[in-house]
Protein backbone atom coordinates (compact mmCIF):
# COMPACT_ATOMS: atom_id res chain seq x y z
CA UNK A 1 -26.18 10.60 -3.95
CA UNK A 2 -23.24 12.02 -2.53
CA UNK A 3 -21.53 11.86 1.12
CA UNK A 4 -22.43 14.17 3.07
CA UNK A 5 -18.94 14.25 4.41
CA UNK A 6 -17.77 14.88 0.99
CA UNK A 7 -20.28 18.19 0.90
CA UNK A 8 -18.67 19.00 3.93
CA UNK A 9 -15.01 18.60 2.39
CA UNK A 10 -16.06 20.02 -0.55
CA UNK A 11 -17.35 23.54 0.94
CA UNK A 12 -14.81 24.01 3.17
CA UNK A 13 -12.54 23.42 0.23
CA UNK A 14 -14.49 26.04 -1.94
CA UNK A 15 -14.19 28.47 1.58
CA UNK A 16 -10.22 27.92 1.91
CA UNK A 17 -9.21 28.52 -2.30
CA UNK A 18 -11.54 31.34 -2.91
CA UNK A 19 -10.33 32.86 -0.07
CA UNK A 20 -6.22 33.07 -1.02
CA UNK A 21 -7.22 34.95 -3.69
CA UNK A 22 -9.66 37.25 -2.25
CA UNK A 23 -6.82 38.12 0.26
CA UNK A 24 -4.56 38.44 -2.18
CA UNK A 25 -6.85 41.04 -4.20
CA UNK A 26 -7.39 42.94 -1.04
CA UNK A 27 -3.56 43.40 -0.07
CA UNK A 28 -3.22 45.34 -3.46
CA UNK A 29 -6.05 47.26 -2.39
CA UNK A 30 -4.77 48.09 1.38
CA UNK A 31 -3.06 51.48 2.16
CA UNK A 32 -0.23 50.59 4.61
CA UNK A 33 2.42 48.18 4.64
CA UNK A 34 0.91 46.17 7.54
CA UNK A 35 -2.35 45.78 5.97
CA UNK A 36 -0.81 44.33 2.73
CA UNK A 37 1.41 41.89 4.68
CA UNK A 38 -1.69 41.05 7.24
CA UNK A 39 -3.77 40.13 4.37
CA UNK A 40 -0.99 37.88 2.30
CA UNK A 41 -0.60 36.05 5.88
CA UNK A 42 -4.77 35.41 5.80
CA UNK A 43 -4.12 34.34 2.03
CA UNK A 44 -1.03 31.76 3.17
CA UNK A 45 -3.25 30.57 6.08
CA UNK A 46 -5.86 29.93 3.33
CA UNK A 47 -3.37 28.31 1.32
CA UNK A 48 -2.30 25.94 4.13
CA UNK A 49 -6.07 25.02 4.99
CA UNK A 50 -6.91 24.39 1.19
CA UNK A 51 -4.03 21.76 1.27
CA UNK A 52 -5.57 20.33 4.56
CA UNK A 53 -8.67 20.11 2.49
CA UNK A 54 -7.23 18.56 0.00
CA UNK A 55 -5.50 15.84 1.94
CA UNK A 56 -8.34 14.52 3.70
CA UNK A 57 -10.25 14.52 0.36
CA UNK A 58 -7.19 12.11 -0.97
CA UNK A 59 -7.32 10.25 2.28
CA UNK A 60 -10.68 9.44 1.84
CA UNK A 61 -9.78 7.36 -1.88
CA UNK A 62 -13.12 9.57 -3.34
CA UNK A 63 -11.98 10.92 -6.68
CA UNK A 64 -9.69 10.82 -9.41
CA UNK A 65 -6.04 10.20 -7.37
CA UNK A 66 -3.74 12.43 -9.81
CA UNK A 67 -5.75 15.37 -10.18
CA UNK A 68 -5.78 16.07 -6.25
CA UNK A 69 -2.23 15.39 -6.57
CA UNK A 70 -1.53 17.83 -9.05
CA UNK A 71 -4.08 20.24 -6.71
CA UNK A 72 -1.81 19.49 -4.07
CA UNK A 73 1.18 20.53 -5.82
CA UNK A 74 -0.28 23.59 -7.07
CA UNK A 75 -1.71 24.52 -3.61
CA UNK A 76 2.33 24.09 -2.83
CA UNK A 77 3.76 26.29 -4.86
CA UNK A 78 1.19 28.94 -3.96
CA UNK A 79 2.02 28.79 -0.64
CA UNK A 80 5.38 29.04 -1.40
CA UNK A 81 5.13 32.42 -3.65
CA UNK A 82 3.12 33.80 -0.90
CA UNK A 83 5.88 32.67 1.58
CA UNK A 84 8.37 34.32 -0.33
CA UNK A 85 6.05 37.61 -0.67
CA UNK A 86 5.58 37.78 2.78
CA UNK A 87 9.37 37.64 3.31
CA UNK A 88 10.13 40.17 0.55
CA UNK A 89 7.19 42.17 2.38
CA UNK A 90 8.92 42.12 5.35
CA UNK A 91 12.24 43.24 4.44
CA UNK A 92 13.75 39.64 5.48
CA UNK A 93 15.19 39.02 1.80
């Protein structure tokens, strides 16, 4: 039977990934510049949450140790290519 902190975890983890690209999918759907760059910030925001997720998953010692590591590290570079497109979005590079 499984923790029912670890359903927890595992929900809001579900929540938080699903949602970066959802927000993602709407920006290219929004009309105005300000609704594509609101809805990249939700996606980072989801990004950043996912990896909070993620960490107290690892903290926990529940799982197999190098895949959340490697979800970690993908989680980072996502947030760091939405980073960047919220920059580039913003005319500040």
């Amino acid at each position: 039977m499984r923790d029912p902190i670890d359903n927890i975890i595992a929900k809001q983890l579900i929540r938080s990934s699903t949602s970066i690209g959802a927000n993602i999918m709407e920006a290219f759907g929004s009309s105005t510049k300000k609704g594509f760059s609101n809805f990249f910030s939700i996606a980072y925001k989801s990004a950043k949450e996912t990896m909070y997720w993620l960490y107290i998953f690892k903290k926990r010692e529940k799982g197999n140790q190098d895949k959340i590591n490697h979800l970690l590290s993908e989680c980072e570079q996502i947030n760091k290519m939405i980073a960047s497109s919220i920059l580039t979005i913003k005319g500040k590079r």
